[in-house]
C-alpha atoms as a PDB file:
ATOM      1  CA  UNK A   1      -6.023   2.123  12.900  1.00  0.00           C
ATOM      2  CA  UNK A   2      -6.518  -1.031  14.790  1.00  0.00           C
ATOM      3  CA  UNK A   3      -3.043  -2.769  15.990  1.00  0.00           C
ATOM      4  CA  UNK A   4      -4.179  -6.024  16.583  1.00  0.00           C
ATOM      5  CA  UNK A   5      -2.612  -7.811  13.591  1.00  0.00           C
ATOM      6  CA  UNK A   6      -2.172 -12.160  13.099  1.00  0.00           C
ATOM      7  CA  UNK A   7       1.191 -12.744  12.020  1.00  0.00           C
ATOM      8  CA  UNK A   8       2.079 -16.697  12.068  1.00  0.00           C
ATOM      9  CA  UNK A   9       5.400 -16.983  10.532  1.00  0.00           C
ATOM     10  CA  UNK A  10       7.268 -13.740  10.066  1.00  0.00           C
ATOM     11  CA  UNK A  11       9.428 -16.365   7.336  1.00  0.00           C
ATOM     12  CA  UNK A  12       6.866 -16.201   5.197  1.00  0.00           C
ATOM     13  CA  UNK A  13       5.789 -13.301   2.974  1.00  0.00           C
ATOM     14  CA  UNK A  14       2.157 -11.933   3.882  1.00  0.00           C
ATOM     15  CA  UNK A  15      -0.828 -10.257   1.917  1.00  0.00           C
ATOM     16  CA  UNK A  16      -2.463  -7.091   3.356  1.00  0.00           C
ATOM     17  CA  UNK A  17      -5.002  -5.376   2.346  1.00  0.00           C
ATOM     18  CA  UNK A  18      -6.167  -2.096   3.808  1.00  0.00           C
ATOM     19  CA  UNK A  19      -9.307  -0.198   2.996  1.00  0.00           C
ATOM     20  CA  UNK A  20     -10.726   2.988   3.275  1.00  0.00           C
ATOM     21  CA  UNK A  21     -13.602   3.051   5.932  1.00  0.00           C
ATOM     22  CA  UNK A  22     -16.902   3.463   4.421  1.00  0.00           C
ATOM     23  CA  UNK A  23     -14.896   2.342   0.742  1.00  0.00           C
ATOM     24  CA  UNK A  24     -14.408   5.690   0.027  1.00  0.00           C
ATOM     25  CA  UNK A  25     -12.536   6.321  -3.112  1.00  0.00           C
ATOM     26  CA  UNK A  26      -9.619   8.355  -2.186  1.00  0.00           C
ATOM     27  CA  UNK A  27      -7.154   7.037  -4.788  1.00  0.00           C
ATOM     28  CA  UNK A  28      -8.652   8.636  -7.855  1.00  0.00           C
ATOM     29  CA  UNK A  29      -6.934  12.001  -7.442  1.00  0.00           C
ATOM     30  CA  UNK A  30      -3.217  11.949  -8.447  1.00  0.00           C
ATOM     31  CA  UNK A  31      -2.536  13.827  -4.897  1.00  0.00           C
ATOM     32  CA  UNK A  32      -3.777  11.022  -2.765  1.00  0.00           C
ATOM     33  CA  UNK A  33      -2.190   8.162  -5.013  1.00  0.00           C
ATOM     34  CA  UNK A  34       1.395   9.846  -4.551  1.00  0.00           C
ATOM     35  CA  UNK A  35       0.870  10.128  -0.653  1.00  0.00           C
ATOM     36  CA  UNK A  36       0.079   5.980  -0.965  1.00  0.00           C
ATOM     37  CA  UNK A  37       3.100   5.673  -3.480  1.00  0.00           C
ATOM     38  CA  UNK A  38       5.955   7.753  -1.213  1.00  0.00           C
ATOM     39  CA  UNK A  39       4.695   6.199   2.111  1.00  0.00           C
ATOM     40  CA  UNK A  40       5.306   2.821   0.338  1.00  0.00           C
ATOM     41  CA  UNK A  41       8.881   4.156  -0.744  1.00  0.00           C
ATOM     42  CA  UNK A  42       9.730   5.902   2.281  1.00  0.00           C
ATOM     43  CA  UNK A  43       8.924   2.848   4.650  1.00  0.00           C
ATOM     44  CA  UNK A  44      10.308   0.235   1.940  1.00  0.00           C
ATOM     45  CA  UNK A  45      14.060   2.122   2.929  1.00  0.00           C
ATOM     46  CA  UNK A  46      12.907   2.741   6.609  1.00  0.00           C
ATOM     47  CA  UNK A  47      11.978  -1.236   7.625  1.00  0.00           C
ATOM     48  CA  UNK A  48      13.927  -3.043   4.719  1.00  0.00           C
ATOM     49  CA  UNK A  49      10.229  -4.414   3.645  1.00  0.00           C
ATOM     50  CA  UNK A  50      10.812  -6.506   0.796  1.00  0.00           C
ATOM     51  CA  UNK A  51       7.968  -5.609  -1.232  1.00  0.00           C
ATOM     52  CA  UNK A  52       6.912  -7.914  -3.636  1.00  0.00           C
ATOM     53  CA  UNK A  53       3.391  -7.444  -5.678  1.00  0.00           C
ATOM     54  CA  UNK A  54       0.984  -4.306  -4.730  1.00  0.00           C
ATOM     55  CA  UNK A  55      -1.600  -2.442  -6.500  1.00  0.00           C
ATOM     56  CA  UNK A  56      -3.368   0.757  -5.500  1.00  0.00           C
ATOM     57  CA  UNK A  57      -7.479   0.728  -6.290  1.00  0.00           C
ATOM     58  CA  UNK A  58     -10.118   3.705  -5.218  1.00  0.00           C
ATOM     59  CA  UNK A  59     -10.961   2.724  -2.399  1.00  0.00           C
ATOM     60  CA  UNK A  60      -8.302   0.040  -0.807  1.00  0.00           C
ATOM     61  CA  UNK A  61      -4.658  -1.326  -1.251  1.00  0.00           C
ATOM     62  CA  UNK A  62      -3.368  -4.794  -1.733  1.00  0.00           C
ATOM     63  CA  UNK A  63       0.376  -5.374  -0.872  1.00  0.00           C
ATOM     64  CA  UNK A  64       2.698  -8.876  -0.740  1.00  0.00           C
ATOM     65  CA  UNK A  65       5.577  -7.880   1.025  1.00  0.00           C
ATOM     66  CA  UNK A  66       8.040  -9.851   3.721  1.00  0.00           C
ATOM     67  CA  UNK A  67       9.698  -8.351   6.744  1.00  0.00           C
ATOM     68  CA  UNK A  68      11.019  -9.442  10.231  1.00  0.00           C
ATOM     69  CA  UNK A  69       9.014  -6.993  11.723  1.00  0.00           C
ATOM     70  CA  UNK A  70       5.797  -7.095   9.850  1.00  0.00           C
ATOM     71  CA  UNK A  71       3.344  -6.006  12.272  1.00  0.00           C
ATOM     72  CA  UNK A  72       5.369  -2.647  13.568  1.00  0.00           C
ATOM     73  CA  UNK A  73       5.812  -1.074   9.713  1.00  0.00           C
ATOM     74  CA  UNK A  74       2.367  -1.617   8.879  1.00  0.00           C
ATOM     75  CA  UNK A  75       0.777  -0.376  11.797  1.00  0.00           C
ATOM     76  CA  UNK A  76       3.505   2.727  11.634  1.00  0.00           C
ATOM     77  CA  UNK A  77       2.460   2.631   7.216  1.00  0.00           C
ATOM     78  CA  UNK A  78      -1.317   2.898   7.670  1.00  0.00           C
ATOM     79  CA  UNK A  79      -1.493   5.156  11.140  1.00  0.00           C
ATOM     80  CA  UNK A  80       1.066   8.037   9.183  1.00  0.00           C
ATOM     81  CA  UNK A  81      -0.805   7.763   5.772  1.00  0.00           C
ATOM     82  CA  UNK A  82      -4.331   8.244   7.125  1.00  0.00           C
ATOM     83  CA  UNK A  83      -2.517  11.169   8.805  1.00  0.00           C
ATOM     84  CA  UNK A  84      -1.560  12.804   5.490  1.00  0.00           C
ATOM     85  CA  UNK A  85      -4.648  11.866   3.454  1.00  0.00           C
ATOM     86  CA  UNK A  86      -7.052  13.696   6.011  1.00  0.00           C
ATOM     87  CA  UNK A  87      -4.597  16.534   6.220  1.00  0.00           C
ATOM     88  CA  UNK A  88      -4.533  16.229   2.258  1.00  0.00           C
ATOM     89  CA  UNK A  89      -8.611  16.268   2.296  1.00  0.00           C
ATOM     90  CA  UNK A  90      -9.142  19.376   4.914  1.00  0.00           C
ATOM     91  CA  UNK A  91      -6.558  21.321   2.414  1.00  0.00           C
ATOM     92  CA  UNK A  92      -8.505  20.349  -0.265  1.00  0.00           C
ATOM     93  CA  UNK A  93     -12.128  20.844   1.454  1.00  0.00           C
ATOM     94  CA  UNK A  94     -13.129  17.746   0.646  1.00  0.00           C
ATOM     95  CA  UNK A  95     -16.509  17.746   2.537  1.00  0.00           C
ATOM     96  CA  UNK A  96     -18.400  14.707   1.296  1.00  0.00           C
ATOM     97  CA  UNK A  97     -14.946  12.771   2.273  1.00  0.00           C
ATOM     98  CA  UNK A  98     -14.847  14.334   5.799  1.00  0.00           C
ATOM     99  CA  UNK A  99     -18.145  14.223   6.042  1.00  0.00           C
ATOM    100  CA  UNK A 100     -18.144  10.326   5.765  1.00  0.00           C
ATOM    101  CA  UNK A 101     -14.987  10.380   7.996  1.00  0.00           C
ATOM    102  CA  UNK A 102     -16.851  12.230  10.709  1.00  0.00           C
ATOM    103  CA  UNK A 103     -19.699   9.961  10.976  1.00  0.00           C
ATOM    104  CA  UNK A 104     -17.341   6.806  11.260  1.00  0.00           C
ATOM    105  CA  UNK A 105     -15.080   8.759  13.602  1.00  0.00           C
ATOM    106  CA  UNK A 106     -18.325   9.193  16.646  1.00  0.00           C
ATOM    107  CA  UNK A 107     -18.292   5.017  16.695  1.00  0.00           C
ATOM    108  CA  UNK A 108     -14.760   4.611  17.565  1.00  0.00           C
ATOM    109  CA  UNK A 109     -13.190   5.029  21.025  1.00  0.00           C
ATOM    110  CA  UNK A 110     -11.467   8.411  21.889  1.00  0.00           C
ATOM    111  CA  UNK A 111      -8.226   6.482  23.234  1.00  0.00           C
ATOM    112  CA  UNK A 112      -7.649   5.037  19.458  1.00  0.00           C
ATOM    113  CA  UNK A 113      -5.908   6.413  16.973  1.00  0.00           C
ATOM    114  CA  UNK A 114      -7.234   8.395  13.792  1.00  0.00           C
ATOM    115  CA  UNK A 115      -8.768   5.169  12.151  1.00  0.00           C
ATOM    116  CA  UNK A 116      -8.883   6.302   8.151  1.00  0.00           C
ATOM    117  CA  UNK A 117      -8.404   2.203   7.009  1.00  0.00           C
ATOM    118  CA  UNK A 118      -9.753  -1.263   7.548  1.00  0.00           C
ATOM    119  CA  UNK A 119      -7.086  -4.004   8.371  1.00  0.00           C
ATOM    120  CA  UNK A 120      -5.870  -7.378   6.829  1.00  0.00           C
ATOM    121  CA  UNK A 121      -2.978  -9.103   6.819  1.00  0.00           C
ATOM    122  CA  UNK A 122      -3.225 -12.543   5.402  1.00  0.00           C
ATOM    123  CA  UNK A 123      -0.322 -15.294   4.783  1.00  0.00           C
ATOM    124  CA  UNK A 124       0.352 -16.182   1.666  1.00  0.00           C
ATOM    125  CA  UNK A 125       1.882 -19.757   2.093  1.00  0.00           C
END
């Protein structure tokens, strides 16, 4: 995941969307959904992230929330969910899923964390 997010206004409540690299559809299996669905819960109580409008497709997430400290919760969200959704995938030997992941993986520096998403945070004025 990269950690180089825009936040403006931390007043103001902010769209993000994240996406699976290569738009793999990863949200079609019950499993994966719930891993999206308890992260969402788990760091909702953790930050205090006012979440206000999200919605879960195949591939990608959308989410309006508002918090003081945007950027840290997301980047903690997205970097411990792709950790659980590739541990999910090896468990299930999901090879055309690692597969893809493994290909992506040889373009991305070494020093970086397990990259399993896209970012985006907007502002939603």
């Amino acid at each position: 995941m990269r950690s180089t997010y825009k936040i403006v206004n931390e007043n103001y409540p902010y769209f993000i969307t994240s996406t699976i690299v290569n738009w793999l559809n990863i949200f079609t299996s019950e499993s994966y959904f719930e891993i999206m669905m308890n992260n969402f819960i788990f760091y909702q109580n953790k930050y205090k992230i006012e979440i206000i409008a999200y919605v879960i497709m195949p591939n990608h997430f959308h989410m309006v929330c508002n918090f003081k400290e945007l950027r840290k919760a997301i980047q903690s969200l997205k970097s411990f969910t792709s950790k659980e959704l590739l541990n999910l995938l090896e468990y299930n030997n999901n090879e055309t899923v690692l597969t893809e992941h493994a290909k992506k993986k040889l373009s991305i520096k070494l020093n970086q964390i397990t990259r399993f998403g896209r970012k985006g945070i907007f502002l939603n004025r």
